[in-house]
Protein backbone atom coordinates (compact mmCIF):
# COMPACT_ATOMS: atom_id res chain seq x y z
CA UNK A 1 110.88 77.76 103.21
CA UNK A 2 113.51 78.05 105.52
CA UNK A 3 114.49 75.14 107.45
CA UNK A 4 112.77 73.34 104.77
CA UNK A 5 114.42 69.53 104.84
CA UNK A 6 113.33 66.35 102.69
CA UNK A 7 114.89 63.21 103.51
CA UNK A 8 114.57 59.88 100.30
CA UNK A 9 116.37 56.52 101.09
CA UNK A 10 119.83 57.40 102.93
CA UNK A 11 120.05 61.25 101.75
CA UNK A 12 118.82 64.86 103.23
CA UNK A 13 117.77 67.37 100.80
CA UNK A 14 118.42 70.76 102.97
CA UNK A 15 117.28 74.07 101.92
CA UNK A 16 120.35 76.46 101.92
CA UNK A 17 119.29 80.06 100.52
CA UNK A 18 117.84 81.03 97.38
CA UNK A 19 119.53 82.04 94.25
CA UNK A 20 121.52 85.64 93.66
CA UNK A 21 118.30 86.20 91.34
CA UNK A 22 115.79 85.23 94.19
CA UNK A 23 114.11 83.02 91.53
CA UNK A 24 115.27 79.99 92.36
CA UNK A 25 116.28 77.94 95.19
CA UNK A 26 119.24 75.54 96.50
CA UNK A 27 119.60 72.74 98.25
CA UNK A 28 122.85 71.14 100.14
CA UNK A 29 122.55 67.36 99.66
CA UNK A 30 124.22 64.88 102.65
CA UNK A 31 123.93 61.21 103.48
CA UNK A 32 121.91 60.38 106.78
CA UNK A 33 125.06 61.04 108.73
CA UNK A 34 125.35 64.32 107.35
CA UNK A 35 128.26 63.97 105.31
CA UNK A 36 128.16 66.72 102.74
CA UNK A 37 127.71 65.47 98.76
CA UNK A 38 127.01 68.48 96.92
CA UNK A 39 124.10 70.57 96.31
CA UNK A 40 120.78 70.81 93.92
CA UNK A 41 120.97 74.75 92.12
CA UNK A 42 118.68 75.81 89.22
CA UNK A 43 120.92 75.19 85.75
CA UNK A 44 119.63 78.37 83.33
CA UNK A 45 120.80 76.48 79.84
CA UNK A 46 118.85 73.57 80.62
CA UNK A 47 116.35 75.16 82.97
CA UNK A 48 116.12 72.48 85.20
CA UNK A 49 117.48 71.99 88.25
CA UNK A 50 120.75 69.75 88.63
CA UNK A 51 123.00 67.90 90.95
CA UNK A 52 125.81 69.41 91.29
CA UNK A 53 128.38 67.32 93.22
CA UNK A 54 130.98 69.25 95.60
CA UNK A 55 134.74 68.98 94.23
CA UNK A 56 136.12 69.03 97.51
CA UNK A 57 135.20 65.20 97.90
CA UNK A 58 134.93 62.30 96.00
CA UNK A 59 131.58 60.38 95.77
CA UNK A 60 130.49 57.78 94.74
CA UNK A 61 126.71 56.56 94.06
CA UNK A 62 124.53 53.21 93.43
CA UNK A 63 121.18 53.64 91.57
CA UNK A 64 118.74 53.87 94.18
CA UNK A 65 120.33 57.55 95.42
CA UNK A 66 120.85 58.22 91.89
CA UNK A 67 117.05 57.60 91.57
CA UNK A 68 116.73 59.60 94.68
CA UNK A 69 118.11 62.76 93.73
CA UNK A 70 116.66 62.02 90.60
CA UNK A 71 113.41 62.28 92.23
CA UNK A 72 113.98 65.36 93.99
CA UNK A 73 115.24 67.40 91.40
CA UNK A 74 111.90 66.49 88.84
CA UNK A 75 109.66 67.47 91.76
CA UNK A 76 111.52 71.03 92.41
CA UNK A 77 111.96 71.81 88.60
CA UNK A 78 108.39 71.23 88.27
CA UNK A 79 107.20 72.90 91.30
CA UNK A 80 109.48 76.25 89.70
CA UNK A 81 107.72 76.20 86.44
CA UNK A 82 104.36 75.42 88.08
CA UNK A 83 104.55 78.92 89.32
């Protein structure tokens, strides 16, 4: 899994490290040009996995990368809880 990088529409989906737990996995999430938006972690009280966006910057989004991180985050939730 290392190394592991998906790229939908203008953003990179990078695998960082798994979890304290090992369970899980996350993710930092950039813009084609590598610019840092935040990252994709496991969130227990919903048991999903969320977006979280990184507080050190402001962002901003338009539907399709909504949709896009959207996407990613179904697909990895589903691939934990296929396990």
């Amino acid at each position: 899994m290392t190394n592991e990088t998906t790229i939908k529409g203008y953003l990179e989906f990078h695998f960082k490290e798994k979890s304290k737990s090992g369970k899980t996995n996350i993710w930092l999430v950039s813009n084609l040009d590598g610019y840092l938006l935040g990252f994709v972690k496991w969130h227990p009280p919903w048991r999903c996995y969320s977006f979280q966006p990184d507080e050190k910057v402001g962002t901003l989004y338009e539907y399709k990368c909504l949709r896009d991180i959207a996407d990613f985050i179904e697909e990895k939730t589903k691939e934990h809880k296929e396990k």
